[in-house]
Protein backbone atom coordinates (compact mmCIF):
# COMPACT_ATOMS: atom_id res chain seq x y z
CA UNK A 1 66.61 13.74 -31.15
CA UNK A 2 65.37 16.19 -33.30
CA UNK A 3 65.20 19.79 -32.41
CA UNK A 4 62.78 22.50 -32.72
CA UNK A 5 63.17 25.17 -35.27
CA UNK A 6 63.44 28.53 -34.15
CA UNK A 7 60.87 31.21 -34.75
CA UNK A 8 60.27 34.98 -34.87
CA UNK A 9 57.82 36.94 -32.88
CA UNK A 10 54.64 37.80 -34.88
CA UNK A 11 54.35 41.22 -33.47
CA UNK A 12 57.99 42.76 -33.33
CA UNK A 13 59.54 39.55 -35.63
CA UNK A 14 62.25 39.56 -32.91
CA UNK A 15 63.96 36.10 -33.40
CA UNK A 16 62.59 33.58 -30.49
CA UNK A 17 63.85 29.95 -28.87
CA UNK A 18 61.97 27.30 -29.51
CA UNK A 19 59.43 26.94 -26.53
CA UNK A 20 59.59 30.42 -25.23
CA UNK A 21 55.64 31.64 -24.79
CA UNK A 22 56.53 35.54 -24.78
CA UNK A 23 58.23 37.81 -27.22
CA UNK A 24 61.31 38.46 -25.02
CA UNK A 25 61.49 41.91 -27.00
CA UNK A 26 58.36 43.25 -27.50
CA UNK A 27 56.69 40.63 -24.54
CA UNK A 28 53.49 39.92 -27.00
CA UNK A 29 52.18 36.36 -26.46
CA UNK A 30 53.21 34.06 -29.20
CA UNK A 31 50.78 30.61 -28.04
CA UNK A 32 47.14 31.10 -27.66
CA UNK A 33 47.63 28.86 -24.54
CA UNK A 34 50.13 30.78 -22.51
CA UNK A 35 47.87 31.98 -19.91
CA UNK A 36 46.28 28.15 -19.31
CA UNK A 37 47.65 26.13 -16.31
CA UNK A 38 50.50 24.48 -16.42
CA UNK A 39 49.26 20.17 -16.17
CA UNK A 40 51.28 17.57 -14.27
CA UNK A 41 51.92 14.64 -16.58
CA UNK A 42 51.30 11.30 -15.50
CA UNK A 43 54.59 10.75 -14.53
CA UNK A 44 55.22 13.45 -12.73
CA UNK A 45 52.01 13.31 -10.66
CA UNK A 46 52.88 9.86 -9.78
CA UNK A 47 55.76 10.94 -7.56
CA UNK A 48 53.45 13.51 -5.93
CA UNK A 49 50.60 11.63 -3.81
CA UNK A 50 47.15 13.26 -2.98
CA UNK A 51 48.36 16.51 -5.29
CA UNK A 52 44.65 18.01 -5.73
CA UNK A 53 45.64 21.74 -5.75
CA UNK A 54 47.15 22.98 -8.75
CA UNK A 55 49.33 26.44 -8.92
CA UNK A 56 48.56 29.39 -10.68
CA UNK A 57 50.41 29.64 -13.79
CA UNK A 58 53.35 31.99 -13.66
CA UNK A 59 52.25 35.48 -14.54
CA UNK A 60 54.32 36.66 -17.80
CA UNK A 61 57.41 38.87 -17.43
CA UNK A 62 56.86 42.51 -18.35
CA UNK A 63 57.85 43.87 -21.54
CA UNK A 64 61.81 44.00 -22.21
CA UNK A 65 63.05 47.33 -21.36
CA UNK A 66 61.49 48.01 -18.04
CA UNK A 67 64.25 49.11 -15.66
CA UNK A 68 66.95 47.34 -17.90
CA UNK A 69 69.80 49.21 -19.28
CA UNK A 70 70.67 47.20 -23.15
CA UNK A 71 73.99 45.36 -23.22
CA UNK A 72 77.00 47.78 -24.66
CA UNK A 73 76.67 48.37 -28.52
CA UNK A 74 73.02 46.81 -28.45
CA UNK A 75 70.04 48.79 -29.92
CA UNK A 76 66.94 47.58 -28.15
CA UNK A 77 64.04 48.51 -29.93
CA UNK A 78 60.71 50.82 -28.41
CA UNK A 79 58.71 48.29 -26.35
CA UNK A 80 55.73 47.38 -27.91
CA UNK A 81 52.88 47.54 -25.16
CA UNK A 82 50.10 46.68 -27.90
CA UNK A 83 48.26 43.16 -26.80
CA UNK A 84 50.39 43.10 -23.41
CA UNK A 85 48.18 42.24 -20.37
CA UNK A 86 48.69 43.10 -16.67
CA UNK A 87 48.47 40.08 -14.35
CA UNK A 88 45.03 40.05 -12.30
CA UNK A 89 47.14 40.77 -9.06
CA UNK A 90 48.07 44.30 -10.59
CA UNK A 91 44.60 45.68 -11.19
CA UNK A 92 43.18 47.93 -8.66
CA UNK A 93 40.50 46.12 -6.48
CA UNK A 94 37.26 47.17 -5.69
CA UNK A 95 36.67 49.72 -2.62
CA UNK A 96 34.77 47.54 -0.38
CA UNK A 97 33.91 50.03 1.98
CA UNK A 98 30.86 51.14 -0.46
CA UNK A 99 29.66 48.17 0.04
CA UNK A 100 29.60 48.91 3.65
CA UNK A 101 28.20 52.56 3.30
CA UNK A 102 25.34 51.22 1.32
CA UNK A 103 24.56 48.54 3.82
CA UNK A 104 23.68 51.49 5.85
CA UNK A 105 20.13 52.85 5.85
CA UNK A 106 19.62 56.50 4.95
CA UNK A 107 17.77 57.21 8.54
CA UNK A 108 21.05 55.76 10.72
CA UNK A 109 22.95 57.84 8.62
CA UNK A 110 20.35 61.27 9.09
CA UNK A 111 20.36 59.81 12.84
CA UNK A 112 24.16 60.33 13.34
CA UNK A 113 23.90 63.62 11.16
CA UNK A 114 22.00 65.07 13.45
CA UNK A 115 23.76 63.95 16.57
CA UNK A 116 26.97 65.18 15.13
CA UNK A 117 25.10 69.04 14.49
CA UNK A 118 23.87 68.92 17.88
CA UNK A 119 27.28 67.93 19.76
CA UNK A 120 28.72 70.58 17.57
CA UNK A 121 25.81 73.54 18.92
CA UNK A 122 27.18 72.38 22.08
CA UNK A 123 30.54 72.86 21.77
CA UNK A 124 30.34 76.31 20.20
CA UNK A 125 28.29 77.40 23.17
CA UNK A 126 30.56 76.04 25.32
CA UNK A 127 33.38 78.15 24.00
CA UNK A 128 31.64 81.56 23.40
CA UNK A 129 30.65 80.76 27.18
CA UNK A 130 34.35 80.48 28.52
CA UNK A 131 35.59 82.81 26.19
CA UNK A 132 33.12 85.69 27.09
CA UNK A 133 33.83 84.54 30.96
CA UNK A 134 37.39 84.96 30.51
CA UNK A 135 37.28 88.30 28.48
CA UNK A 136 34.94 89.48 31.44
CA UNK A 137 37.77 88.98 33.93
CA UNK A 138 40.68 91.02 31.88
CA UNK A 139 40.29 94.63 32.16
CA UNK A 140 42.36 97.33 30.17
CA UNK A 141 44.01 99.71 33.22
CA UNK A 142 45.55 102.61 30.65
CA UNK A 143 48.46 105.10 32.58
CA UNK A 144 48.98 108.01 30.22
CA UNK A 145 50.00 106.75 27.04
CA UNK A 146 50.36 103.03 28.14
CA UNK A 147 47.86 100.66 29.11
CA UNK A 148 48.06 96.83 30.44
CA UNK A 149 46.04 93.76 30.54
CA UNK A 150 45.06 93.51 34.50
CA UNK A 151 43.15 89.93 36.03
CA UNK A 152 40.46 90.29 38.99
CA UNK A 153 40.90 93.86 38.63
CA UNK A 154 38.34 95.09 41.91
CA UNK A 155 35.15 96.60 40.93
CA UNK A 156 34.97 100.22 41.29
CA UNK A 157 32.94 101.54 44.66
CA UNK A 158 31.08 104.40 44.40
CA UNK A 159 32.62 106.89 47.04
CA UNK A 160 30.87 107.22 50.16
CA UNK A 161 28.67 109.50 51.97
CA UNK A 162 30.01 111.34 54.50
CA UNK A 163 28.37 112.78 57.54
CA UNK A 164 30.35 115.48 59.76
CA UNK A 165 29.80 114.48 63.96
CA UNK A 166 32.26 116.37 65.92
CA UNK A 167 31.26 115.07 69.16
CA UNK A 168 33.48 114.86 72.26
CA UNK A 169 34.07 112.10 75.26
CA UNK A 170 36.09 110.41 77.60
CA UNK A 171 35.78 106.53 77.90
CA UNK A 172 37.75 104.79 79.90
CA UNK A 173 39.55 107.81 80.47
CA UNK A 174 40.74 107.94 77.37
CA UNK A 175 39.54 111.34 75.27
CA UNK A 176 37.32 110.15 71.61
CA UNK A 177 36.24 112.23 69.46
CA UNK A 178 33.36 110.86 67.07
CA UNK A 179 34.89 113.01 63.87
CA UNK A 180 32.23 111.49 61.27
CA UNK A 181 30.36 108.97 59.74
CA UNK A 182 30.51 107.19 56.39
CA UNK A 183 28.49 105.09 54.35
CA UNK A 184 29.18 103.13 51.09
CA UNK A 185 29.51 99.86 49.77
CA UNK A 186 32.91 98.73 50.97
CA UNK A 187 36.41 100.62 51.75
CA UNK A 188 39.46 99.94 50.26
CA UNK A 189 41.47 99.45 53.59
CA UNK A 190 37.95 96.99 55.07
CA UNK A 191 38.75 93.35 53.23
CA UNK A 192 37.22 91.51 55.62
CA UNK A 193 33.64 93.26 56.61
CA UNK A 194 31.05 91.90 53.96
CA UNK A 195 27.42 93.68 53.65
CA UNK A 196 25.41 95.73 50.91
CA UNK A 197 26.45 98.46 53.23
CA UNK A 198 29.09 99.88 56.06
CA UNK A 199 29.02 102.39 58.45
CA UNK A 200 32.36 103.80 58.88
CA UNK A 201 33.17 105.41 62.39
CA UNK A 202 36.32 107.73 62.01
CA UNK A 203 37.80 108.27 65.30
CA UNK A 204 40.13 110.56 67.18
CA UNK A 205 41.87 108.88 70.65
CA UNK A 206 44.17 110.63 73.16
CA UNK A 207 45.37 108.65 76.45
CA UNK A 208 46.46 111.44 78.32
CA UNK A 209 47.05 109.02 81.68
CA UNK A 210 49.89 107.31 82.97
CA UNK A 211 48.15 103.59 82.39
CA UNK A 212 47.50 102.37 79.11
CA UNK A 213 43.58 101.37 77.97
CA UNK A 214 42.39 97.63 78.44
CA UNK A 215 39.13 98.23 76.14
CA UNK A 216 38.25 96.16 72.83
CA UNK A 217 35.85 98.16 70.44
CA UNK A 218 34.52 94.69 69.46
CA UNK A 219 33.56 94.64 73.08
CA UNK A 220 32.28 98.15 73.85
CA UNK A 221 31.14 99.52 70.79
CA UNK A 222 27.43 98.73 68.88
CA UNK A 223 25.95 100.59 66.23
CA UNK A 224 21.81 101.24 67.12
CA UNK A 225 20.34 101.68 63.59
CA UNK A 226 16.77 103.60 63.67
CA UNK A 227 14.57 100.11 63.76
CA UNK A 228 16.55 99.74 67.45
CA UNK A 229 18.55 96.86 65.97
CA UNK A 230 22.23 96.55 67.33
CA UNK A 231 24.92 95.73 64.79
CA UNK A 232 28.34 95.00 66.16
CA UNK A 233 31.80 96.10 64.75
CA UNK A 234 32.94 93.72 61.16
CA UNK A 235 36.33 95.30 61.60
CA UNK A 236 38.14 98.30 63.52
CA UNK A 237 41.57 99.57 62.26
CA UNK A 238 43.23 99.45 65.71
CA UNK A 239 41.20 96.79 67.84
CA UNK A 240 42.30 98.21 71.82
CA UNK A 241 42.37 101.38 73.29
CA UNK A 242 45.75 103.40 72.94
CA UNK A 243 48.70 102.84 75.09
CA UNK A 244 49.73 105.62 77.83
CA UNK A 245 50.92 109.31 75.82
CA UNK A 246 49.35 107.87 72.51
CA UNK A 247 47.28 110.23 69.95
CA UNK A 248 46.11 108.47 67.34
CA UNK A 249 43.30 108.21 64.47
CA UNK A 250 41.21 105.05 64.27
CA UNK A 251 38.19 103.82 62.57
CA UNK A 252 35.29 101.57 62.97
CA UNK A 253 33.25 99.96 60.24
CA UNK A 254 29.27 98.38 60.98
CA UNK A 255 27.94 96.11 58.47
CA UNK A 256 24.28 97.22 57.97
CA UNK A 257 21.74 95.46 55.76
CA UNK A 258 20.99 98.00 53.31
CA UNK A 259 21.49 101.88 53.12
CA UNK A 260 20.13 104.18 56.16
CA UNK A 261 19.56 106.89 57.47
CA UNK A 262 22.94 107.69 59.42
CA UNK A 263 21.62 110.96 61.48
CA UNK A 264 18.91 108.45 63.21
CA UNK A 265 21.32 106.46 63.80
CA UNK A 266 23.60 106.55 67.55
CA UNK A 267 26.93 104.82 68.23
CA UNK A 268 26.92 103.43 71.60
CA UNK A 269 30.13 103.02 73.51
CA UNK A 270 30.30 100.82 77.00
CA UNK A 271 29.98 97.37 77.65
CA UNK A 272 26.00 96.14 79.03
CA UNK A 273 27.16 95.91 82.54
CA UNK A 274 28.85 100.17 81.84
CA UNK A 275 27.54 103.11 82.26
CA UNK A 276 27.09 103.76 78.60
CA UNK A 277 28.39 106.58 76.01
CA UNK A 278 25.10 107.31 73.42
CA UNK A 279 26.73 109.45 70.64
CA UNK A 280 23.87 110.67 68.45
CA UNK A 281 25.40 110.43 64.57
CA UNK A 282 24.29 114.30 63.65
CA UNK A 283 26.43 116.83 63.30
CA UNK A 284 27.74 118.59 66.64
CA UNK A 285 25.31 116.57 69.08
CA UNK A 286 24.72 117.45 72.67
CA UNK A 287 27.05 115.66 74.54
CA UNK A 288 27.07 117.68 77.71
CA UNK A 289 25.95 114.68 80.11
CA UNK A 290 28.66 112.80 79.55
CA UNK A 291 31.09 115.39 80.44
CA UNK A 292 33.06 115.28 83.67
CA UNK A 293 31.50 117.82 86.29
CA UNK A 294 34.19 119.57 88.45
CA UNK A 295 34.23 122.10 91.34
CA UNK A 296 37.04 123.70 93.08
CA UNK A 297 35.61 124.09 96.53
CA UNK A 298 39.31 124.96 98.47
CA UNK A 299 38.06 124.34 101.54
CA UNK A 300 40.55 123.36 104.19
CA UNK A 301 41.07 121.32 107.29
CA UNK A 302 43.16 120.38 110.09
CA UNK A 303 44.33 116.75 110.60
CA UNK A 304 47.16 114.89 111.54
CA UNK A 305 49.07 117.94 112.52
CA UNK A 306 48.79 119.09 108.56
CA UNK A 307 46.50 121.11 107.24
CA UNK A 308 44.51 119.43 104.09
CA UNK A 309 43.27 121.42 101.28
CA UNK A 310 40.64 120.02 98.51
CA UNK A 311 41.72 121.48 95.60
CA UNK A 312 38.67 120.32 93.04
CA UNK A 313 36.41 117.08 93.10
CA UNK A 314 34.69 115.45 89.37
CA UNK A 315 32.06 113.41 88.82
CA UNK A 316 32.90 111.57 85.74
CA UNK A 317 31.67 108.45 84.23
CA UNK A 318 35.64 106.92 84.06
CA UNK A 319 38.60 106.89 86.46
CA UNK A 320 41.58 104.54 86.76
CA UNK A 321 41.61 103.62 83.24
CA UNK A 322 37.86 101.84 83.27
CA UNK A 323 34.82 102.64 82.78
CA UNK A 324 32.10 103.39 85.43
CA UNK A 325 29.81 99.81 86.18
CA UNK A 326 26.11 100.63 85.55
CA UNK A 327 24.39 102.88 87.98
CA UNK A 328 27.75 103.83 89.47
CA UNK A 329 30.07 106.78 88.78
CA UNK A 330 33.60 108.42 89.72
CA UNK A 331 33.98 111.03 92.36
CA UNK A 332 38.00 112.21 92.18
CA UNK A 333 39.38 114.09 94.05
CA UNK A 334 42.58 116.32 94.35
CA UNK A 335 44.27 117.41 97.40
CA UNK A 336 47.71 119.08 98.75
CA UNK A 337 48.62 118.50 101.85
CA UNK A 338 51.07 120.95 103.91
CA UNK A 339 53.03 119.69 107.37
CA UNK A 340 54.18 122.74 109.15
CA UNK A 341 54.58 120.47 112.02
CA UNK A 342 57.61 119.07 113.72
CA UNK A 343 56.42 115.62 113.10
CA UNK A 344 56.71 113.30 110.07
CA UNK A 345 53.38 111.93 108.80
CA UNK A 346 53.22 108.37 107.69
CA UNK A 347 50.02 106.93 106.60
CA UNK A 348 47.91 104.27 103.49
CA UNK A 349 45.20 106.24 101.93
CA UNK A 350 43.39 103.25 102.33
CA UNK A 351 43.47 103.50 105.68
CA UNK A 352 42.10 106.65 106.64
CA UNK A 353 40.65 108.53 103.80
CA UNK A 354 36.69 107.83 102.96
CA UNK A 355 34.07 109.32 100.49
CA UNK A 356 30.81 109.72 102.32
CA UNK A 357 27.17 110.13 99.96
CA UNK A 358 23.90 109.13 102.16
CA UNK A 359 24.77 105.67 104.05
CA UNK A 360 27.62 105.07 101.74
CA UNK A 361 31.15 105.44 102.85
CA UNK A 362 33.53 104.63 99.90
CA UNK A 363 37.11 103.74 100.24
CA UNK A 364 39.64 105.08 97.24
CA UNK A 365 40.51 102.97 94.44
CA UNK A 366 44.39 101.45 95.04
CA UNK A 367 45.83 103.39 92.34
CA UNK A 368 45.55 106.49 93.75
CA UNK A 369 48.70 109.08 94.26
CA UNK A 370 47.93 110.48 97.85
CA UNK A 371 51.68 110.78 99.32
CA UNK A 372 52.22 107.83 101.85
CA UNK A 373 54.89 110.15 104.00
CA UNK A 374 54.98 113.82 104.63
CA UNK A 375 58.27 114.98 106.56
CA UNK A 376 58.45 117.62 108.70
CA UNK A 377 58.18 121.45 106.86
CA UNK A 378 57.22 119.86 103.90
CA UNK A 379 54.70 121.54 102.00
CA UNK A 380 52.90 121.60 98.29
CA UNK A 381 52.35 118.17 98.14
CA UNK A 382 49.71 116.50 96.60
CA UNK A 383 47.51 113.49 95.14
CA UNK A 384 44.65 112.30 93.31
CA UNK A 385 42.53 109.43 94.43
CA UNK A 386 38.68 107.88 92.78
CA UNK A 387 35.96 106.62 94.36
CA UNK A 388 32.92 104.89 92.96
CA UNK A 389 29.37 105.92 94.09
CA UNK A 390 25.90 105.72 93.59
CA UNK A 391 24.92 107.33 90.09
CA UNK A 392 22.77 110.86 90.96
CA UNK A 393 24.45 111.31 93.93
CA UNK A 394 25.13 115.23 94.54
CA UNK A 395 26.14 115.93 98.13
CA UNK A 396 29.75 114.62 99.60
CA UNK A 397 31.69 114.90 102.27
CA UNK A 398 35.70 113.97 102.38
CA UNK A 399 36.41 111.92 105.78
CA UNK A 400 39.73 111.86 107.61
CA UNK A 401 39.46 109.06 110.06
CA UNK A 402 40.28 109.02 113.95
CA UNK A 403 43.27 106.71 114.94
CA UNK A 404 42.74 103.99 116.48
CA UNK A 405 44.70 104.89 119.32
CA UNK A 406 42.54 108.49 119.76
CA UNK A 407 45.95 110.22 119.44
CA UNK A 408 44.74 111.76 115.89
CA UNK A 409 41.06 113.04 115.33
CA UNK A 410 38.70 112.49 112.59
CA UNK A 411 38.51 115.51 110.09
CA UNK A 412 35.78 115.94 107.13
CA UNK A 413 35.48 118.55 104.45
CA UNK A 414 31.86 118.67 102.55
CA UNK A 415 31.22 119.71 99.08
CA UNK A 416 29.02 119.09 96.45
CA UNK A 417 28.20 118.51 92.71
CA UNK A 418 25.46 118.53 90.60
């Protein structure tokens, strides 16, 4: 069989085996019909039934010297890239997302332009909003030469108004003194009272007795504005009346719809059903009717063996610790009792002692401190003990009753006060 002669490479002349397509050297196509499909022969597409699909033709190698090193002691020339020809696999494609972009229309894309510019005027809104809400909220609090970043720092309240009262009285036998008024837009030490405007009460409070107070302000105090509307207490410092031996300051704050006129205004201390404390809020009011009205009379009588002295009888709106019921009042009374017999006395207060005013004959309250036994030669000693009366009475008379055995006669000392 005879063999085909071997040829050069008409580019680089690079010797070439017979059949080889490509300059191995220089990779220049030496046939004119390298780049058509490779044909099945007859025989060869016999043994392959129903082959209709033919395969691409091998894409050439690239040009000698890509990413190969030559052998030792070989000098490979420069590659020759002139004529080569990248495969159709290596050449960029075309973007086919323009074709996509122009199968838009110009007014869905100016549609969605202006959606987008109107989400985005929203947005920025949106954060100058939080952002100014925020900065609002952080205040600067600056100490000498040092200042710090404070949240919810409270708004600054203009100081109040104050009006001087000075006015004395005794409720519930405890002594209160009205020292002033003040009004303003909130107090520091008042959380919980809420109103354009507060009345503030400032108090003085003595318990001088031996019982302590059973009062609520919430209960007995009101605030009369000038209109005649009654406000109740928001909030009170101390809420009850002092214990026994307490002195103490206190306070009283009245929510009031908008700023008044605190001298026509009157603090009013007592219950509905009490005889009731009207405290005019000017300065050094006349509280002279309220006062406790006392005479000494020292008149004297036998009974019992003893002789029985009245030492001084008040009218006064409290006794016992309470507070006089409406229309009523306090007549109490102190008396020493001397025994310069030779006989013990032994006797309840509530038994024998009455307050007589017209047709009514009052027994003495319970807690009273009239001595229950007197021995023999004792002298000096002596009591207290309240009645309640009709209020505007003026004319009394103390009443020792009889016995009822007739051993011991009935005894009576008058008096009165105006």
């Amino acid at each position: 069989m005879a063999q085909n002669p071997a040829r050069s490479c008409p580019n680089c002349h690079a010797v070439m085996p017979p059949n080889q397509r490509f300059c191995s050297n220089c990779g220049a196509v030496v046939e004119g019909n390298a780049y058509r499909p490779t044909e099945l022969t007859p025989n060869s597409a016999g043994s392959i039934p129903n082959m209709e699909t033919r395969r691409e033709a091998t894409p050439p190698p690239p040009p000698q010297g890509f990413g190969q090193a030559p052998f030792p002691g070989q000098q490979m020339p420069p590659p020759n890239y002139q004529g080569y020809q990248a495969p159709v696999y290596t050449k960029p494609q075309k973007d086919s997302s323009k074709g996509v972009l122009g199968q838009i229309g110009c007014g869905v894309l100016a549609v969605i332009l202006v959606v987008l510019a109107l989400c985005g005027g929203a947005g920025f809104f949106a954060y100058h909003y939080i952002t100014s809400a925020a900065n609002n909220r952080v205040a600067t609090v600056t100490t000498g030469n040092t200042s710090s970043n404070v949240n919810d720092v409270t708004p600054t309240v203009a100081p109040p108004v104050t009006s001087p009262v000075n006015a004395a009285l005794i409720y519930a036998d405890v002594n209160i003194t009205v020292v002033d008024a003040k009004q303003g837009g909130g107090f520091a030490d008042d959380t919980s009272t809420s109103s354009p405007s507060i009345v503030r009460i400032d108090l003085k409070e003595e318990n001088k007795t031996t019982h302590s107070s059973s009062y609520y302000y919430g209960d007995m105090s009101r605030l009369l504005l000038p209109d005649g509307t009654s406000v109740k207490p928001g909030n009170t410092q101390v809420l009850t009346g002092p214990d026994t031996t307490i002195s103490r300051t206190n306070w009283i704050d009245f929510p009031v719809p908008s700023k008044i006129d605190v001298a026509k205004a009157t603090l009013v201390l007592g219950k509905a059903d009490e005889e009731q404390i009207n405290v005019p809020l000017t300065s050094n009011p006349d509280m002279s009717k309220y006062q406790p009205k006392t005479v000494t009379p020292g008149k004297t009588t036998t009974y019992s063996g003893m002789t029985w002295t009245l030492v001084s009888a008040s009218k006064q709106l409290s006794g016992d610790n309470q507070q006089a019921p409406q229309g009523q009042v306090y007549i109490v009374m102190t008396l020493k009792i001397d025994n310069n017999s030779a006989n013990d006395f032994r006797g309840y207060p509530g038994d024998y002692i009455r307050l007589q005013t017209g047709s009514t004959k009052a027994t003495p309250d319970s807690d009273n401190t009239i001595p229950t036994s007197v021995s023999a030669g004792q002298t000096n000693q002596s009591g207290t003990c309240a009645f309640l009366v009709p209020q505007g009475s003026t004319s009394f008379t103390l009443l020792l009753l009889a016995d009822s055995t007739g051993t011991v006669q009935q005894a009576s000392i008058p008096f009165q006060i105006q």
